[in-house]
Structures are given as C-alpha cells and as structure tokens.
N, C-alpha and C. Protein backbone atom coordinates (compact mmCIF):
# COMPACT_ATOMS: atom_id res chain seq x y z
N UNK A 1 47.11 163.21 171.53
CA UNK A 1 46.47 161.91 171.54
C UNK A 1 46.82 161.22 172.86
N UNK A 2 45.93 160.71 173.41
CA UNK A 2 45.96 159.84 174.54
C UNK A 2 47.15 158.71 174.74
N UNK A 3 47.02 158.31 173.69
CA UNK A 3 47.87 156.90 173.59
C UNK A 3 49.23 157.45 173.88
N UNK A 4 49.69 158.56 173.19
CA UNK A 4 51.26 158.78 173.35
C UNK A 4 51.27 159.49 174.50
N UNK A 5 50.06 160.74 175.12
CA UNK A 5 50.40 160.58 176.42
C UNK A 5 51.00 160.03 177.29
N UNK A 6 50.21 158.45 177.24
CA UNK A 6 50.16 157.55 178.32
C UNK A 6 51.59 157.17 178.11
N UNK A 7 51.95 156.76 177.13
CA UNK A 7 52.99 155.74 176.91
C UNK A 7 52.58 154.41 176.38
N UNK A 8 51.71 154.30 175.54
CA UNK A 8 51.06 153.29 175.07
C UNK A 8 51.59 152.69 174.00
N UNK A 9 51.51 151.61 173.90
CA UNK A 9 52.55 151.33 172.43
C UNK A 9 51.26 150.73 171.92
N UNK A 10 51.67 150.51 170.30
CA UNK A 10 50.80 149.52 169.42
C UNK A 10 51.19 148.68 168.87
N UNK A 11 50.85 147.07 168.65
CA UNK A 11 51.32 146.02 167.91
C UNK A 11 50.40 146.15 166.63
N UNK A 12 51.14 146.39 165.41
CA UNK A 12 50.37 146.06 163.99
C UNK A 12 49.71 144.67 164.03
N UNK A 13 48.92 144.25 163.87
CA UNK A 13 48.31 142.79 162.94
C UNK A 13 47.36 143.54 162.14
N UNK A 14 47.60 144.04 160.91
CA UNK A 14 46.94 143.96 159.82
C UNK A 14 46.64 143.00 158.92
N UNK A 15 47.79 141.94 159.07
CA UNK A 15 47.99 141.27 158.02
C UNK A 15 47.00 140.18 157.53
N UNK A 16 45.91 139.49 158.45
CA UNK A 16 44.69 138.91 157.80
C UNK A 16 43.87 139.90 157.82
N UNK A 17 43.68 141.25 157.83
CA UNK A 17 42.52 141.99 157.81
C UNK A 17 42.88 142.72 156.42
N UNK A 18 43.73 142.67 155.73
CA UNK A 18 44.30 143.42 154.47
C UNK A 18 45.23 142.55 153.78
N UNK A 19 44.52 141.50 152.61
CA UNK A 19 45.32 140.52 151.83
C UNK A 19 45.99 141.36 150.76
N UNK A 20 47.13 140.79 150.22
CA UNK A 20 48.27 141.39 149.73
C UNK A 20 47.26 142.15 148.44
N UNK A 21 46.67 141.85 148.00
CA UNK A 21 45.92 142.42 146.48
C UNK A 21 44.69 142.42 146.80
N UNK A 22 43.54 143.33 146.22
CA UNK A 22 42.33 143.44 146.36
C UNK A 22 41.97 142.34 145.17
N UNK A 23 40.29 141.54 145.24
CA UNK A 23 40.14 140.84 144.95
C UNK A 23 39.19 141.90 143.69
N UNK A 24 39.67 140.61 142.28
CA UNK A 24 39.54 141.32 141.02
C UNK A 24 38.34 141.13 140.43
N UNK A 25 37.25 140.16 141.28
CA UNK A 25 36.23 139.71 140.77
C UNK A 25 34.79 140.27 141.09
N UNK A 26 34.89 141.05 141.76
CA UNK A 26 33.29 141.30 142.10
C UNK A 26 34.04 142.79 142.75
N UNK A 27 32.77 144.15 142.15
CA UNK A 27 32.81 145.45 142.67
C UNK A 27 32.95 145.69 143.89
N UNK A 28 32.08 145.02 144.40
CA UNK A 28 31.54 145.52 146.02
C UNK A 28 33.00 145.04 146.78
N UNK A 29 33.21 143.70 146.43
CA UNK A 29 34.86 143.41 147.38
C UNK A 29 36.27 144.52 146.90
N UNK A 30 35.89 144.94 145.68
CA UNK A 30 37.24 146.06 145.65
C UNK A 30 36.55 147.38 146.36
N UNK A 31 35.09 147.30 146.34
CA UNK A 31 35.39 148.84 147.10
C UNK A 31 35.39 148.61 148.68
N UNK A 32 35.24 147.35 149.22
CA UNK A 32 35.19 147.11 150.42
C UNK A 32 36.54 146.72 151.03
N UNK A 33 37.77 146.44 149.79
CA UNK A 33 38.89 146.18 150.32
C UNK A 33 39.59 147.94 150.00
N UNK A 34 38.74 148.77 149.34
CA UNK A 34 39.75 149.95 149.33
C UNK A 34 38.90 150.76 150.45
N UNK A 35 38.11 150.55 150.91
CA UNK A 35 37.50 151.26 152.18
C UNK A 35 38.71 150.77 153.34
N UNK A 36 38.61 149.92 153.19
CA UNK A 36 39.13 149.16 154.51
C UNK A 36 40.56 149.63 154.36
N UNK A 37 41.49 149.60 153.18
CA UNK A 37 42.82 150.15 153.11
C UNK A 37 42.74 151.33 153.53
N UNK A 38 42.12 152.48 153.09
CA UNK A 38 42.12 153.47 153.39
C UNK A 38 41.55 153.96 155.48
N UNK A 39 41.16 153.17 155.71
CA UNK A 39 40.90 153.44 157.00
C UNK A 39 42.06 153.00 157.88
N UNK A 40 42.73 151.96 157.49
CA UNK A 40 44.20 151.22 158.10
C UNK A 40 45.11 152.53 158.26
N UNK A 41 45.08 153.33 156.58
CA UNK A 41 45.92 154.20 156.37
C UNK A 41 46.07 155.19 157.21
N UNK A 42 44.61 155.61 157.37
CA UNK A 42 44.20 156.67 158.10
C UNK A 42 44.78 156.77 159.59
N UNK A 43 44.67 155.45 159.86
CA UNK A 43 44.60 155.41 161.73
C UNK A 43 46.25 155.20 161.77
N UNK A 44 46.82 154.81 161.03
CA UNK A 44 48.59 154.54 161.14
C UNK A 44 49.18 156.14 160.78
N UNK A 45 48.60 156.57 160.26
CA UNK A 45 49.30 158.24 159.95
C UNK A 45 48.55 158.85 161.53
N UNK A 46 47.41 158.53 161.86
CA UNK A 46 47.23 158.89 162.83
C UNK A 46 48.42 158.74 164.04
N UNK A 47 48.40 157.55 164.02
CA UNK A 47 49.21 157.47 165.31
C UNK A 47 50.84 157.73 165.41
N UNK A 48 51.40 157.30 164.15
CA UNK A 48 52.80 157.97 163.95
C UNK A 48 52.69 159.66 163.86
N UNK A 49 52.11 160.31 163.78
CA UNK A 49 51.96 161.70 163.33
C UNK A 49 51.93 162.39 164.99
N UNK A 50 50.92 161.24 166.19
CA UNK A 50 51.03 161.87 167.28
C UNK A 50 52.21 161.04 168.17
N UNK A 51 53.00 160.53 168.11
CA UNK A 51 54.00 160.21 168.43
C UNK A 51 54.15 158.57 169.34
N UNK A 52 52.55 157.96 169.07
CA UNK A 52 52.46 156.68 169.16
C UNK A 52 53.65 155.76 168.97
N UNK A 53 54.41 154.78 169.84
CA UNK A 53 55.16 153.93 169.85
C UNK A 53 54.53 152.65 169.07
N UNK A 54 55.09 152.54 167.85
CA UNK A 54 54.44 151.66 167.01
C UNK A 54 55.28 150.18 167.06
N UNK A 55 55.06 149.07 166.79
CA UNK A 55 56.25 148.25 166.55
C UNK A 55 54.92 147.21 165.75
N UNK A 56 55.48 146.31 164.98
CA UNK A 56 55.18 145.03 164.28
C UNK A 56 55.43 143.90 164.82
N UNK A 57 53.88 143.24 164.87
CA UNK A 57 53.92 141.86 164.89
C UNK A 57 52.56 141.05 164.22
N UNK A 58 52.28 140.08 164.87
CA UNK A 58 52.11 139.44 163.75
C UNK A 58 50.58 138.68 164.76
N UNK A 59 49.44 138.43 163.83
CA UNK A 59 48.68 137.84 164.51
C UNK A 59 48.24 136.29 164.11
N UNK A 60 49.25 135.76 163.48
CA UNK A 60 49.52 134.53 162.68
C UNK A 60 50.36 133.62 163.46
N UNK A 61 49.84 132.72 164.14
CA UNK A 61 50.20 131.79 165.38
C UNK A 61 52.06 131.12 165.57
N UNK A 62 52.22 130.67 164.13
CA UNK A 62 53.46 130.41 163.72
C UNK A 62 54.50 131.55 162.59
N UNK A 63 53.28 132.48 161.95
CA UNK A 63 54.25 133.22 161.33
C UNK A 63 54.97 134.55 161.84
N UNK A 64 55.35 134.74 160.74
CA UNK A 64 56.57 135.92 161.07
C UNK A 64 55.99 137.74 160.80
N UNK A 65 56.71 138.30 162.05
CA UNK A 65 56.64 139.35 161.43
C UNK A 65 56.50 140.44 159.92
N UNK A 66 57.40 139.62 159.71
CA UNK A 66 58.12 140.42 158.09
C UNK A 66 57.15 140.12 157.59
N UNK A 67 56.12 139.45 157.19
CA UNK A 67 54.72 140.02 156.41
C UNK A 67 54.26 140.77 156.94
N UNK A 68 54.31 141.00 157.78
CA UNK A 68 53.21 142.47 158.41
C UNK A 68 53.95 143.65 158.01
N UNK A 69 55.61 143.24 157.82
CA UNK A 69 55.79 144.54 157.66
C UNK A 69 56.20 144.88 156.31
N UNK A 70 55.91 143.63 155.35
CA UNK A 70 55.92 144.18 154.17
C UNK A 70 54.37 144.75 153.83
N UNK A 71 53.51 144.12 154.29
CA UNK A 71 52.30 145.23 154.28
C UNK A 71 52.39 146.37 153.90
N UNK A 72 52.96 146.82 155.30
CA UNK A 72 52.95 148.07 156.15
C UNK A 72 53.80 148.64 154.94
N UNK A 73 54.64 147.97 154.20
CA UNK A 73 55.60 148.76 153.06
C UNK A 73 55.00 149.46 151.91
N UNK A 74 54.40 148.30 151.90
CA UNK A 74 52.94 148.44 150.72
C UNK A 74 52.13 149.81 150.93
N UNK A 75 51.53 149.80 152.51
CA UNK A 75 50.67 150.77 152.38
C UNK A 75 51.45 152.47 151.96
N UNK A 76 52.71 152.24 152.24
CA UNK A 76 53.13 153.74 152.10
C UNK A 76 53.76 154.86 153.36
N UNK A 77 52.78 154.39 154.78
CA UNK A 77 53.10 155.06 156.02
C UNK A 77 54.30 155.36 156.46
N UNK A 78 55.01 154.74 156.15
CA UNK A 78 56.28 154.66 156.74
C UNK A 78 57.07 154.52 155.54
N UNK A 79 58.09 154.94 156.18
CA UNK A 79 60.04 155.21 155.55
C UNK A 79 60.55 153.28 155.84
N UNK A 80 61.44 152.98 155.11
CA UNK A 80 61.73 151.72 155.41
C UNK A 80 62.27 151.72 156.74
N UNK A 81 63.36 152.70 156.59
CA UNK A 81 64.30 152.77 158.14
C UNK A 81 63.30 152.65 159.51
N UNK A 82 61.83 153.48 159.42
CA UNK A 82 61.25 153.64 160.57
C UNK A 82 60.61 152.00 160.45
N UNK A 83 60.28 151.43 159.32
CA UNK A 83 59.68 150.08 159.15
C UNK A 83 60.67 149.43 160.02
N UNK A 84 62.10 148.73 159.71
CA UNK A 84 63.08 148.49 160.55
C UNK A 84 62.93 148.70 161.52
N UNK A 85 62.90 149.90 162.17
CA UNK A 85 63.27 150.13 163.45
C UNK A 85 61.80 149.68 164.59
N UNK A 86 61.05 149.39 163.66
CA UNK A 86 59.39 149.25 164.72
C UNK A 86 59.50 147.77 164.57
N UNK A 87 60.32 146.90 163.71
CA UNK A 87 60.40 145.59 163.73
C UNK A 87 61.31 145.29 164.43
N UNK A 88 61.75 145.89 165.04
CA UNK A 88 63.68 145.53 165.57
C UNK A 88 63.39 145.96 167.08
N UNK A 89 63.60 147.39 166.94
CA UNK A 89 64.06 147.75 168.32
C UNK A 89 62.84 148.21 169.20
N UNK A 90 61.43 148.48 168.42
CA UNK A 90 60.19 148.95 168.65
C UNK A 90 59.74 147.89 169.54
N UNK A 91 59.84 146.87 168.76
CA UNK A 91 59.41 144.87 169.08
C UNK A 91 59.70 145.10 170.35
N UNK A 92 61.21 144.86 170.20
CA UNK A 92 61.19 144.48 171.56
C UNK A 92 61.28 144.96 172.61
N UNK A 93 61.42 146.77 172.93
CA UNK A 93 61.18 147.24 173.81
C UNK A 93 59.48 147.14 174.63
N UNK A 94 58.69 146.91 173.66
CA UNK A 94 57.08 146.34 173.95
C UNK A 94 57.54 145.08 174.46
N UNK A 95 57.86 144.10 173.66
CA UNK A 95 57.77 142.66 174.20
C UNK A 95 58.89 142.53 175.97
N UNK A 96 59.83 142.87 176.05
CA UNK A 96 60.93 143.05 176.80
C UNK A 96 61.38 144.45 177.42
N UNK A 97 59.97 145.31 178.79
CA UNK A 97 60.41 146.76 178.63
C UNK A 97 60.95 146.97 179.73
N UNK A 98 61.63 146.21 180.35
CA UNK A 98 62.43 146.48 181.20
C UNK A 98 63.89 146.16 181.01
N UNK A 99 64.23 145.38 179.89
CA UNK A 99 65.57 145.11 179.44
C UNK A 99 66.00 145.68 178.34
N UNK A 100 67.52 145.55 178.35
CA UNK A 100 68.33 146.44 177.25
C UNK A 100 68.24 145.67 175.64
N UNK A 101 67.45 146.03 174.96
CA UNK A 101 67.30 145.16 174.21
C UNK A 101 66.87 146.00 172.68
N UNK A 102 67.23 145.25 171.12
CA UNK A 102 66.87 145.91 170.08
C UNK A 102 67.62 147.08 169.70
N UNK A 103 69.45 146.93 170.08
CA UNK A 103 70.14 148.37 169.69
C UNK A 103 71.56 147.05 169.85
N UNK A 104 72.49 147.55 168.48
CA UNK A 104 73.98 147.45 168.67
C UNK A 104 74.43 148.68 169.66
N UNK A 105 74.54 148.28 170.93
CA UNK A 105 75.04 149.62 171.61
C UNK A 105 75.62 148.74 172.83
N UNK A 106 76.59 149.38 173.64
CA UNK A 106 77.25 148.81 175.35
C UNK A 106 75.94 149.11 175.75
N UNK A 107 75.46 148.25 176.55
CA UNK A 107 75.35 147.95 177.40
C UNK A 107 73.90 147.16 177.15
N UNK A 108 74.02 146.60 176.04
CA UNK A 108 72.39 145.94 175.45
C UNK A 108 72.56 144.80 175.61
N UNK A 109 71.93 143.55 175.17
CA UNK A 109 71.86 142.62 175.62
C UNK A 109 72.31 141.80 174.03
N UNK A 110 73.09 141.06 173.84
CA UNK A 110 73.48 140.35 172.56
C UNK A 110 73.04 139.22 172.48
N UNK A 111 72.01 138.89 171.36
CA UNK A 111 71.78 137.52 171.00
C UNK A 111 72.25 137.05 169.58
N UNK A 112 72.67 135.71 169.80
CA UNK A 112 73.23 134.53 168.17
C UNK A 112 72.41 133.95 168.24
N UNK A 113 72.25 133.44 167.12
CA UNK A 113 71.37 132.31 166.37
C UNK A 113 73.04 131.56 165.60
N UNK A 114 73.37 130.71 165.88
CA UNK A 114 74.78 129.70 165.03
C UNK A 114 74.02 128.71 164.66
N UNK A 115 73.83 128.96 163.25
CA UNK A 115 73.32 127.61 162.27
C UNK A 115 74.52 126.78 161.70
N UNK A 116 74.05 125.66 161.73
CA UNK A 116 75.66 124.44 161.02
C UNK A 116 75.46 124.96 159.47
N UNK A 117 74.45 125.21 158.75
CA UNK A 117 74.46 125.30 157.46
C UNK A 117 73.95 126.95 157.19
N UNK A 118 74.15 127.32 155.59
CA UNK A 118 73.72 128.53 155.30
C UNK A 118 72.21 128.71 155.58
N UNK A 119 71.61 129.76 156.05
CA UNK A 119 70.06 129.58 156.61
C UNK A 119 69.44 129.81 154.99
N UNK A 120 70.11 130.22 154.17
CA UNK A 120 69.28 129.44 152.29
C UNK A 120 69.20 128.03 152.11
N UNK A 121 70.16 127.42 152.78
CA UNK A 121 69.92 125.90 152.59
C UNK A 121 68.98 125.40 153.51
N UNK A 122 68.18 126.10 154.30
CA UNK A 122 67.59 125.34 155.44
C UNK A 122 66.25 125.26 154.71
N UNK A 123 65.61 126.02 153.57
CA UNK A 123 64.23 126.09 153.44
C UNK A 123 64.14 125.10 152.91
C-alpha cells in the first residue's frame, strides 16, 4: 500500500460519520448505517494490515479524543493496547514529528497537568 510506503500517517474522525447505535426506526437507516459500518471496517483492517501509521483524533472542535476511540473499540479493529498506543504515542508523533514525545522513556519529553482538586471533582 502506498500510504505505508510513503510514511503516511492517518487521523481517525469517524466519530460524526458513525453514531454510537444504529437508528431503530426506519429500515433503510439501519441498512445504511450497517453499510457504512462495514465499509469503516473494511478500510481500518485495510490499513492496519498494511502497516499504515494510524493514531486518533477527533473532528469535534472542543471534544476529545476518547470518543473516537471508544468507537474504534466498538468496531472491533483493534486490540485495546494498539487502541492506546494510536491515542498516546501514535497522536503525537503525527501531531509533534520531530520531537521526543508519547513514550515513558530517557530522553522524551515529560509533561504535568497539577490540578488543586481531584479531576472527579472538577466535572
């Protein structure tokens, strides 16, 4: 495949194109939301299978990753660990590819977040 040739990475946004449940009310929208799952499926086994650099994000202006990648949990493609690792260290070698970044290891780059309160009390 081309893409892993090159060195191409991919950012997931599935997440408004595939709502958490298919809709229960009318035929044509469940077979048009299981067409559409199944083609997501298709092209993500595709590209992990040829060695595509995958990572998660998000095409939701203020939200977060972690829905996309509970999706992505949902659909099946992936092992959790590889889910993790395309949210973590995948991220940010795409977002940041010239820095040491997305690994507990010497010589990476360490970031804190120090909240005054437990981050359960913040919601």
């Amino acid at each position: 495949m081309l893409a892993a040739r090159h060195g191409t990475s991919v950012i997931t946004t599935i997440g408004g194109s595939l709502p958490s449940a298919p809709p229960a009310t009318d035929e044509s929208l469940d077979r048009a939301h299981s067409v559409r799952r199944a083609v997501i499926v298709h092209n993500l086994r595709l590209l992990r299978d040829h060695g595509v650099r995958i990572a998660i994000g998000s095409d939701a202006g203020e939200g977060s990753p972690v829905a996309e990648a509970l999706i992505l949990q949902r659909l099946g493609v992936f092992s959790t660990a590889r889910l993790l690792n395309m949210l973590t260290y995948e991220a940010s070698r795409v977002v940041f590819p010239r820095r040491s970044t997305g690994r507990l290891e010497d010589g990476y780059e360490a970031s804190f977040l120090a909240l005054t309160a437990s981050a359960l009390q913040l919601r």
